[in-house]
Protein backbone atom coordinates (compact mmCIF):
# COMPACT_ATOMS: atom_id res chain seq x y z
CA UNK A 1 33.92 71.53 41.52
CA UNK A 2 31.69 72.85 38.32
CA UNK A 3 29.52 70.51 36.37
CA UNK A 4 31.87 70.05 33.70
CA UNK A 5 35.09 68.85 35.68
CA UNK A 6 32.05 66.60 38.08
CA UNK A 7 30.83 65.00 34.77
CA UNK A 8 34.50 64.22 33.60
CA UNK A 9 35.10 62.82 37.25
CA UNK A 10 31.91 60.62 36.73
CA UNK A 11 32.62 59.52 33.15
CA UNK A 12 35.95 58.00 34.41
CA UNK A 13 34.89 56.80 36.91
CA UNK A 14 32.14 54.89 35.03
CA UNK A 15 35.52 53.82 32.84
CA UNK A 16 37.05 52.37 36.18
CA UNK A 17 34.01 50.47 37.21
CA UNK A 18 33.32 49.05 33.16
CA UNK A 19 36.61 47.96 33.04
CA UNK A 20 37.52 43.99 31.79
CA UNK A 21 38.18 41.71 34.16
CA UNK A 22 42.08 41.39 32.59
CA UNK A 23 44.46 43.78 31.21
CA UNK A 24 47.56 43.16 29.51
CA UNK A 25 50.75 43.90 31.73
CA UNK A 26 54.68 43.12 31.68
CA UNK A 27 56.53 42.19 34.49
CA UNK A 28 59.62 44.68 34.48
CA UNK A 29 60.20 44.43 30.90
CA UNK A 30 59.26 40.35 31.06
CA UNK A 31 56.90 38.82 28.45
CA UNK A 32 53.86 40.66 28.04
CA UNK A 33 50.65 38.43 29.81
CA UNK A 34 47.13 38.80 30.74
CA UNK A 35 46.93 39.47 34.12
CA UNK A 36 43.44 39.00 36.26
CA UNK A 37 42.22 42.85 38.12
CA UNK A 38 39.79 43.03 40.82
CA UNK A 39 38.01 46.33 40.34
CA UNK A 40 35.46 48.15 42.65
CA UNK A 41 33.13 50.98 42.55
CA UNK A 42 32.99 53.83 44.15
CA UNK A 43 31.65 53.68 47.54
CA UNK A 44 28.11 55.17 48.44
CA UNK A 45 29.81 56.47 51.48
CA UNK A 46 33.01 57.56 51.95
CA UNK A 47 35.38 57.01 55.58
CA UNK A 48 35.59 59.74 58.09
CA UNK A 49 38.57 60.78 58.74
CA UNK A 50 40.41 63.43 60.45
CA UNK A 51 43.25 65.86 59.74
CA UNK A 52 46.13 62.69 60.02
CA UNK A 53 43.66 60.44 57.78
CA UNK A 54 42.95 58.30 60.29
CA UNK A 55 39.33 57.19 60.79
CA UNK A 56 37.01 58.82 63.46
CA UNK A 57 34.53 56.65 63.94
CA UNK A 58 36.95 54.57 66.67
CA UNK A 59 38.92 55.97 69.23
CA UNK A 60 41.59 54.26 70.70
CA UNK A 61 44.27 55.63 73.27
CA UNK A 62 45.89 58.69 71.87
CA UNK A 63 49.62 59.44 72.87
CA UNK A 64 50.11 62.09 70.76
CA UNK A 65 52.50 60.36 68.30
CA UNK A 66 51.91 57.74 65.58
CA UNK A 67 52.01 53.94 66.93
CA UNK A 68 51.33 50.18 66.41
CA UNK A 69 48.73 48.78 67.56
CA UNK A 70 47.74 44.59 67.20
CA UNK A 71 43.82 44.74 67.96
CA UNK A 72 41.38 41.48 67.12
CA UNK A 73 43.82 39.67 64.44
CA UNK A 74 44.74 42.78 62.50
CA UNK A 75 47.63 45.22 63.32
CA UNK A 76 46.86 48.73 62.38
CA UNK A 77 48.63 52.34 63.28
CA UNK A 78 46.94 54.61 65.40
CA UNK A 79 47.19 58.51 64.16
CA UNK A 80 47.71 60.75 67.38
CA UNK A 81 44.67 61.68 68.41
CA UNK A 82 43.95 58.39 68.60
CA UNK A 83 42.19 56.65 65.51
CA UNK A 84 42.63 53.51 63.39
CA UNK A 85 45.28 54.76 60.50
CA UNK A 86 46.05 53.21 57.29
CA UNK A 87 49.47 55.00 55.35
CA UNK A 88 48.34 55.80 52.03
CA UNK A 89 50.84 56.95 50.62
CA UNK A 90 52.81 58.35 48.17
CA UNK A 91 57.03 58.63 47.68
CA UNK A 92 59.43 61.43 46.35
CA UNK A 93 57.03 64.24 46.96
CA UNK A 94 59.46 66.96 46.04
CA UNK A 95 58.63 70.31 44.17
CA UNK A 96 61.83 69.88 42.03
CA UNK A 97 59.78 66.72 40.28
CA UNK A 98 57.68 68.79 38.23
CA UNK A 99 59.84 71.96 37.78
CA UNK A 100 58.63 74.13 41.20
CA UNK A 101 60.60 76.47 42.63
CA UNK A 102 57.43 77.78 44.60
CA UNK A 103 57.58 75.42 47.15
CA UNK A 104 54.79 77.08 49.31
CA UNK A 105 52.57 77.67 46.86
CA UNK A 106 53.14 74.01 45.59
CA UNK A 107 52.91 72.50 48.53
CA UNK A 108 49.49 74.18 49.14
CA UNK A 109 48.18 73.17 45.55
CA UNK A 110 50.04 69.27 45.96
CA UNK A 111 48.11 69.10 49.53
CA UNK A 112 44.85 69.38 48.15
CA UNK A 113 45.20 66.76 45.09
CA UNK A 114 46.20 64.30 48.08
CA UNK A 115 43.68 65.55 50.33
CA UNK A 116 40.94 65.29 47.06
CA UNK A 117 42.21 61.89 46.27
CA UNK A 118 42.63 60.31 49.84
CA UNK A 119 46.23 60.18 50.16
CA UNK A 120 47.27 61.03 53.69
CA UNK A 121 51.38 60.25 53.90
CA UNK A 122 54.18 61.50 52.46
CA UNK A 123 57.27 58.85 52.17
CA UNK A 124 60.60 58.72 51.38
CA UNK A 125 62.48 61.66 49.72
CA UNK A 126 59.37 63.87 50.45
CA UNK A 127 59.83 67.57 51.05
CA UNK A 128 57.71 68.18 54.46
CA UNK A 129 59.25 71.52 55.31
CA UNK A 130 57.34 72.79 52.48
CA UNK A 131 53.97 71.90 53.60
CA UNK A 132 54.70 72.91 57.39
CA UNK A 133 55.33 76.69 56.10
CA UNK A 134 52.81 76.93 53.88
CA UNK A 135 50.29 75.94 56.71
CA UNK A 136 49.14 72.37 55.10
CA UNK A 137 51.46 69.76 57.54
CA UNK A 138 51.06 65.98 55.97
CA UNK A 139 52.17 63.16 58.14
CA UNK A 140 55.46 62.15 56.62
CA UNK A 141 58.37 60.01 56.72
CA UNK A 142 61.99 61.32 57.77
CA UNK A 143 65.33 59.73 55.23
CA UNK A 144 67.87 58.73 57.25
CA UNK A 145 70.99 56.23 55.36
CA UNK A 146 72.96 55.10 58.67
CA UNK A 147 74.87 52.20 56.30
CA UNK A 148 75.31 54.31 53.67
CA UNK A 149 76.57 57.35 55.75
CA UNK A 150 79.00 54.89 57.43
CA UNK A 151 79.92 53.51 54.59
CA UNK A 152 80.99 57.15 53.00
CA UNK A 153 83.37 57.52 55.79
CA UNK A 154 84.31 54.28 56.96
CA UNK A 155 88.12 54.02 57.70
CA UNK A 156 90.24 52.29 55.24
CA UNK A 157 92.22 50.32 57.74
CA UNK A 158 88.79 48.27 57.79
CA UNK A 159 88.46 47.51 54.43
CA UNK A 160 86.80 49.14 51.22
CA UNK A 161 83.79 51.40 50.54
CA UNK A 162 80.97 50.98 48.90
CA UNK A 163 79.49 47.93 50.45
CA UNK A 164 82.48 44.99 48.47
CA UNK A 165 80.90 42.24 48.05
CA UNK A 166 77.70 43.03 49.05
CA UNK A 167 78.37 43.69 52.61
CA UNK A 168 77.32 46.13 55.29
CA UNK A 169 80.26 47.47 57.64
CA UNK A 170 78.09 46.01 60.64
CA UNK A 171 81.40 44.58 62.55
CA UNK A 172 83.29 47.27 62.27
CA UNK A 173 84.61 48.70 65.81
CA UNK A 174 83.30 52.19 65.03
CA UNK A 175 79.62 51.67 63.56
CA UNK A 176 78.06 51.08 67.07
CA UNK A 177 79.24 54.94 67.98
CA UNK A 178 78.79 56.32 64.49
CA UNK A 179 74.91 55.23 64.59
CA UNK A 180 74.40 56.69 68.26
CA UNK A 181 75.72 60.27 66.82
CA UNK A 182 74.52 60.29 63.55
CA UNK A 183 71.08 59.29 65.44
CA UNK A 184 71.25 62.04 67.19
CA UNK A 185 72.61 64.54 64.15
CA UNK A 186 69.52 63.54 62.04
CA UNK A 187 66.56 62.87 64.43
CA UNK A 188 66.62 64.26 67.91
CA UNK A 189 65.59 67.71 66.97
CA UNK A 190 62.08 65.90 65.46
CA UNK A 191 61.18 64.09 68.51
CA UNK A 192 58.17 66.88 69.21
CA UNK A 193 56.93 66.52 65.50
CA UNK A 194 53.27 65.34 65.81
CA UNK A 195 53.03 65.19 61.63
CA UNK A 196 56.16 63.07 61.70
CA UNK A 197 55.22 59.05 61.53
CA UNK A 198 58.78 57.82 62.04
CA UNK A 199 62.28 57.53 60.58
CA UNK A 200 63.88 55.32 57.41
CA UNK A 201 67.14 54.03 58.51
CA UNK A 202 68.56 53.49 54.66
CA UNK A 203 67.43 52.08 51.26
CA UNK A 204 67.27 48.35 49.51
CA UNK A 205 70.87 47.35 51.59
CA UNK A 206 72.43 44.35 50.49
CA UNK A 207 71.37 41.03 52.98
CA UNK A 208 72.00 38.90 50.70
CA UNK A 209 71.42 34.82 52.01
CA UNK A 210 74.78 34.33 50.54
CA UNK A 211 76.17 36.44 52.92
CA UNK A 212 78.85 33.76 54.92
CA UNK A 213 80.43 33.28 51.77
CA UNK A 214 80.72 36.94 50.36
CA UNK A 215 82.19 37.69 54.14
CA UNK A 216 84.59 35.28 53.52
CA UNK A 217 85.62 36.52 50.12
CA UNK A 218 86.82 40.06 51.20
CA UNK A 219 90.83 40.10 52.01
CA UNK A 220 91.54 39.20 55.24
CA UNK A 221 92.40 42.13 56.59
CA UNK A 222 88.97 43.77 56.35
CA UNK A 223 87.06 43.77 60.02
CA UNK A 224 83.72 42.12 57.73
CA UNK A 225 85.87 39.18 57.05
CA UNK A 226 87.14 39.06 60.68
CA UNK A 227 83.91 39.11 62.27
CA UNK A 228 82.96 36.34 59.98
CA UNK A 229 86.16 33.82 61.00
CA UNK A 230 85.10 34.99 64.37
CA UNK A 231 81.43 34.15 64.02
CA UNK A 232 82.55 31.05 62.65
CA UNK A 233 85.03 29.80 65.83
CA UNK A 234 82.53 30.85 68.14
CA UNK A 235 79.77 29.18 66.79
CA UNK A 236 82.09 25.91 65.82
CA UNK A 237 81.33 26.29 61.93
CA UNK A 238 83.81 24.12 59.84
CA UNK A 239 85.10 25.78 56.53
CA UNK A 240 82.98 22.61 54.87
CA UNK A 241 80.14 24.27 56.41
CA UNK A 242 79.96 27.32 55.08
CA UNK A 243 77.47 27.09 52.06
CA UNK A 244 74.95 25.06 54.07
CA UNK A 245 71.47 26.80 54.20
CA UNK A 246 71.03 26.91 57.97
CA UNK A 247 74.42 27.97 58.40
CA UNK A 248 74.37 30.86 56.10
CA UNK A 249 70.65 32.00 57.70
CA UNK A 250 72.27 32.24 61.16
CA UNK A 251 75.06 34.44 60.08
CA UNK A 252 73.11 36.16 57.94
CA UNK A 253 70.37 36.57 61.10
CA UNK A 254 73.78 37.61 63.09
CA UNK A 255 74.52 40.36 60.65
CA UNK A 256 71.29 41.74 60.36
CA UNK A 257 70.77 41.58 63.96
CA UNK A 258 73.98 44.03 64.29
CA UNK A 259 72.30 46.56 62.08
CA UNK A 260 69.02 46.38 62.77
CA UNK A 261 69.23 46.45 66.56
CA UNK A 262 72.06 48.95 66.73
CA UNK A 263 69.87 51.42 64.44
CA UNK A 264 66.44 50.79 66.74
CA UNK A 265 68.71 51.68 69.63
CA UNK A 266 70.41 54.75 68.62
CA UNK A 267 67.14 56.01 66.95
CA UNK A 268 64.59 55.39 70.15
CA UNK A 269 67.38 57.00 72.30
CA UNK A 270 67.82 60.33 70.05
CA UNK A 271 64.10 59.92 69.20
CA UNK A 272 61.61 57.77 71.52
CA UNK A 273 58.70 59.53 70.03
CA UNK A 274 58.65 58.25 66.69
CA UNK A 275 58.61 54.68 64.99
CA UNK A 276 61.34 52.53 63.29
CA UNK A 277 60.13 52.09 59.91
CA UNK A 278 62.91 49.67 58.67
CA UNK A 279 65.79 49.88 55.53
CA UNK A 280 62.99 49.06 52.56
CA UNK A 281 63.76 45.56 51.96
CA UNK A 282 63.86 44.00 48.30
CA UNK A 283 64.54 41.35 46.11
CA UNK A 284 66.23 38.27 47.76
CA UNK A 285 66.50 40.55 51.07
CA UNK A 286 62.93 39.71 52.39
CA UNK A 287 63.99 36.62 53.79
CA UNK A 288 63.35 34.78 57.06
CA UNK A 289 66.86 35.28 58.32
CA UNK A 290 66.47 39.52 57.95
CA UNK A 291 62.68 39.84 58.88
CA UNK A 292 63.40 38.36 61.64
CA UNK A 293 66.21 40.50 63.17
CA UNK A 294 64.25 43.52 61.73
CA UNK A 295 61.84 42.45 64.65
CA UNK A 296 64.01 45.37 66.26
CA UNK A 297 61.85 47.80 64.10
CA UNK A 298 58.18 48.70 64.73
CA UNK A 299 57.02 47.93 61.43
CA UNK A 300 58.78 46.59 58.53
CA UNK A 301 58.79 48.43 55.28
CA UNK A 302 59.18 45.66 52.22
CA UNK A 303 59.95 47.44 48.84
CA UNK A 304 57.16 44.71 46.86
CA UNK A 305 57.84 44.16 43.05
CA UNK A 306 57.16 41.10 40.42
CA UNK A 307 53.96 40.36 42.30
CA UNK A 308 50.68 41.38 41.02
CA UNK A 309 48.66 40.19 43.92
CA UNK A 310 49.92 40.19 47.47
CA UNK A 311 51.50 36.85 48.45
CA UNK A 312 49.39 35.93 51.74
CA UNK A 313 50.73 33.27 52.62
CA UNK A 314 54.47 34.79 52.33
CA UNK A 315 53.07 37.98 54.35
CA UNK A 316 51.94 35.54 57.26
CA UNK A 317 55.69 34.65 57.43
CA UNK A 318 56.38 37.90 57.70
CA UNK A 319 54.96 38.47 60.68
CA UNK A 320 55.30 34.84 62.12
CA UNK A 321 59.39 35.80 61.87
CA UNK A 322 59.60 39.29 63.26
CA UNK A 323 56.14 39.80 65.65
CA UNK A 324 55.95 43.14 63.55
CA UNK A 325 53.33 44.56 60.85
CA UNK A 326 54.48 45.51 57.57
CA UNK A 327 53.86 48.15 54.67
CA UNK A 328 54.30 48.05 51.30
CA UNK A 329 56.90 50.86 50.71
CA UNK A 330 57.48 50.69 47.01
CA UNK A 331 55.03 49.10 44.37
CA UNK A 332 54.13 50.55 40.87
CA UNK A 333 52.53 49.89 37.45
CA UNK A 334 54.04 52.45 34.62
CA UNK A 335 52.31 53.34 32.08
CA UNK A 336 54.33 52.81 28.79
CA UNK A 337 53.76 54.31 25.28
CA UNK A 338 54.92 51.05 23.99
CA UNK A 339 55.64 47.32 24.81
CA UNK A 340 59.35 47.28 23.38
CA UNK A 341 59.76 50.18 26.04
CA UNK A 342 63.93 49.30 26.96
CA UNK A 343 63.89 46.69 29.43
CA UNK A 344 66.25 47.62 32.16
CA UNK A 345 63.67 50.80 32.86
CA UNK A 346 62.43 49.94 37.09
CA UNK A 347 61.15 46.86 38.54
CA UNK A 348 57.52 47.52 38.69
CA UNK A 349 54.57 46.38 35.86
CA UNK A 350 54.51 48.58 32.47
CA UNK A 351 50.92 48.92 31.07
CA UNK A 352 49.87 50.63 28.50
CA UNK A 353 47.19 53.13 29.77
CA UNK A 354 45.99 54.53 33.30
CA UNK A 355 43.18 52.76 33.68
CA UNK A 356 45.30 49.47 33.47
CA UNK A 357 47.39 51.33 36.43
CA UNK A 358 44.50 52.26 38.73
CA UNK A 359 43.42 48.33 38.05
CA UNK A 360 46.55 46.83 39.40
CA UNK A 361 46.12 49.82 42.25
CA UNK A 362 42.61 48.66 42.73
CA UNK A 363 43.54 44.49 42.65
CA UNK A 364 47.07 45.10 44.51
CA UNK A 365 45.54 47.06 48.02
CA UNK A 366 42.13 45.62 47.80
CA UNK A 367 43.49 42.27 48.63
CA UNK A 368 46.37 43.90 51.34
CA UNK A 369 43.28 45.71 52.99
CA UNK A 370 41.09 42.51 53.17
CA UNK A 371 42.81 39.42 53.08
CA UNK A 372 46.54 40.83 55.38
CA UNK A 373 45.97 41.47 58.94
CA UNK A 374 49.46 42.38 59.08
CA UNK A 375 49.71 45.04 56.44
CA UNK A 376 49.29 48.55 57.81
CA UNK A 377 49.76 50.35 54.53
CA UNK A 378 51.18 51.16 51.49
CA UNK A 379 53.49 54.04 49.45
CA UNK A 380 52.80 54.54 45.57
CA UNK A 381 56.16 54.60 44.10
CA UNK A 382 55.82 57.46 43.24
CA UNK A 383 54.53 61.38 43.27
CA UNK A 384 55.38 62.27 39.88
CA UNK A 385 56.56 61.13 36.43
CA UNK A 386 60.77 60.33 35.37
CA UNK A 387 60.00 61.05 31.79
CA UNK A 388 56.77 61.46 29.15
CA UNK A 389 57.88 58.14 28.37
CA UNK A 390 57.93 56.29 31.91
CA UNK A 391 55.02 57.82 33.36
CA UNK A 392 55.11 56.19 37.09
CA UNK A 393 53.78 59.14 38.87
CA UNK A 394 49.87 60.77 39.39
CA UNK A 395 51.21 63.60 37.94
CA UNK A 396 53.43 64.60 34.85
CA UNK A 397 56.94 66.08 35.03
CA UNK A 398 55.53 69.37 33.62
CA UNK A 399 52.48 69.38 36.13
CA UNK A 400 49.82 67.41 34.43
CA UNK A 401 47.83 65.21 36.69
CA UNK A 402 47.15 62.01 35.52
CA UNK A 403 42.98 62.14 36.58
CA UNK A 404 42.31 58.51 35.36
CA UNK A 405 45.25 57.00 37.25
CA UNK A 406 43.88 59.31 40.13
CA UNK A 407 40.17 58.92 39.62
CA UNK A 408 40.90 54.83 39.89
CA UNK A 409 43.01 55.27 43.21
CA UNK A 410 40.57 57.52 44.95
CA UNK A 411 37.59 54.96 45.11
CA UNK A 412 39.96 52.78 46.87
CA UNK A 413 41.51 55.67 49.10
CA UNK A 414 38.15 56.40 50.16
CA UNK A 415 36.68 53.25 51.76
CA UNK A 416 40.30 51.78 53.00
CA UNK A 417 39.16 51.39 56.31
CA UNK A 418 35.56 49.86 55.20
CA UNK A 419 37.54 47.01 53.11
CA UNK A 420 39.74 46.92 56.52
CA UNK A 421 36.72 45.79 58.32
CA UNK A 422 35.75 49.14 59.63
CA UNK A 423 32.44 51.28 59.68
């Protein structure tokens, strides 16, 4: 680094650490609002960590392959050599974002701003191909869509596509053998893939708590609504019955329990190497009824919006319900060029400048790092930029990196496992 780009780096970082002790935010395009940040500085001394990211100062057993491990109160991942391993992380790391069709070369150049910045996963709808040939592996995450897959070629004679109603083809008589194959299409050949963390069975799936009635609202010849009268005679459920809360969380628990366990079981037979990361729950999803059948995963990924501090509490329920750790895999503040930016533009906070950005970074992981023992990381949404208007990403869509956003996230990146409790 020369002494002009090192003084920049220290001036904005100086900007980080002066910054008020509120910024102005919105909510997904809700009422603008002060909202409280929790900033740090830099740390005197950075982690050790190794090639993975995970820290070497500990050594636990090594198996080769990522894993789970629950260790004095916390849960953390253990990298393959061994070591404690936070995912920080980052989503959609594609060359195709910001216009590269030199996907080596890219790759090389997108390795070390991660490396320089602290990031040490790629997530979903990341490109790691590209960094294994160009010599610069990340640990990644592999896309798999087992619903949606399904769902593309689900037989008519059971009922529509496209998830009607809200709901997932989980009692249809072919999904148990479609998962075991597809499983094997998508994930056997990766089981020797020491980079690889583990696979993504689908995205933000609809299980909804409503889900006895919407069952019941498809025609009657679709196998959903048959496995729902069925559910219903077996489990001597009266048609009066049918919106109360309890009942609707035990069929909802049943469905998710057909999906989640017959995913964990075609993945860990076509793969036994590599974790179950979960379907990236949202909205009205992340509910006891779901969390708890995704107990079949190793660690549940919870796509986290409209909060601007974790929910403890609501994260100790988590865990309580499935016996599992979690990550954050989706959170975000965009920076916007204006507050009457159109409303219906993502889920996560708008803010008006990067340093507002790397404050909610800075107040959102903080507290996820100190105060959840059962949060073993997090994944920026996302790598880079949608438009110059919607700026989401550390970088631009023409290749600019945003260096105040990044200069914010790297003093937190940098001392993850000393705010863990580690050093």
């Amino acid at each position: 680094m020369n002494e002009i780009s090192l003084f920049t780096s220290i001036l904005l970082l100086s900007a980080i650490e002066a910054m008020a002790a509120s910024v102005n935010a919105s909510d997904g395009g809700k009422p603008w609002r002060k909202e409280q940040v929790k900033v740090l500085k830099a740390a005197r001394k950075v982690d050790a960590v190794n090639q993975y990211g995970g820290y070497t100062k500990r050594k636990l057993k090594a198996t080769g392959f990522f894993q789970t491990l629950e260790k004095s109160g916390k849960w953390w991942m253990v990298d393959p050599e061994g070591h404690p391993f936070i995912m920080i992380g980052l989503n959609s790391v594609e060359a195709g974002r910001v216009g590269r069709y030199d996907s080596e070369e890219w790759a090389k150049e997108t390795y070390a701003l991660m490396k320089e910045n602290g990031f040490n996963t790629m997530g979903r709808w990341s490109e790691s191909d590209a960094f294994k040939a160009a010599g610069v592996p990340v640990p990644w995450c592999n896309t798999t869509s087992f619903a949606k897959e399904y769902d593309k070629r689900r037989p008519l004679t059971n009922g529509e596509r496209g998830f009607p109603n809200e709901t997932l083809p989980v009692f249809d008589p072919e999904w148990l053998e479609f998962c075991k194959r597809y499983a094997e299409d998508q994930v056997s050949h990766l089981q020797d893939d020491h980079w690889l963390i583990g696979h993504f069975s689908d995205n933000e799936i609809p299980f909804r708590p409503d889900a006895l009635e919407k069952y019941l609202s498809l025609p009657s010849d679709d196998a959903g609504y048959k496995g729902a009268v069925v559910w219903m005679r077996e489990n001597k459920v009266k048609q009066s019955k049918v919106k109360d809360e309890e009942v609707q969380m035990a069929f909802l628990k049943h469905v998710a329990r057909l999906y989640y366990e017959t995913v964990a079981s075609a993945l860990k037979k076509a793969d036994p190497n590599h974790l179950y990361l979960g379907s990236r729950l949202h909205g009205r999803c992340i509910n006891e009824a779901t969390v708890s059948a995704a107990g079949a995963c190793d660690i549940i990924s919870i796509n986290y919006y409209h909060r601007w501090e974790p929910e403890e509490d609501r994260m100790e329920d988590w865990e309580a319900w499935s016996g599992r750790p979690f990550f954050v895999s989706e959170f975000y503040a965009m920076k916007v060029s204006r507050k009457d930016i159109p409303s219906d533009v993502g889920a996560g906070f708008r803010v008006l400048n990067h340093e507002d950005a790397a404050a909610f970074y800075h107040t959102h992981t903080v507290s996820l790092l100190k105060d959840v023992p059962s949060c073993v990381g997090w994944h920026w949404f996302k790598y880079a930029d949608d438009t110059p208007e919607w700026q989401k990403g550390i970088i631009s869509k023409d290749g600019n990196v945003h260096q105040i956003l990044l200069n914010g996230m790297k003093v937190i990146n940098e001392q993850a496992y000393a705010l863990r409790g580690l050093r």
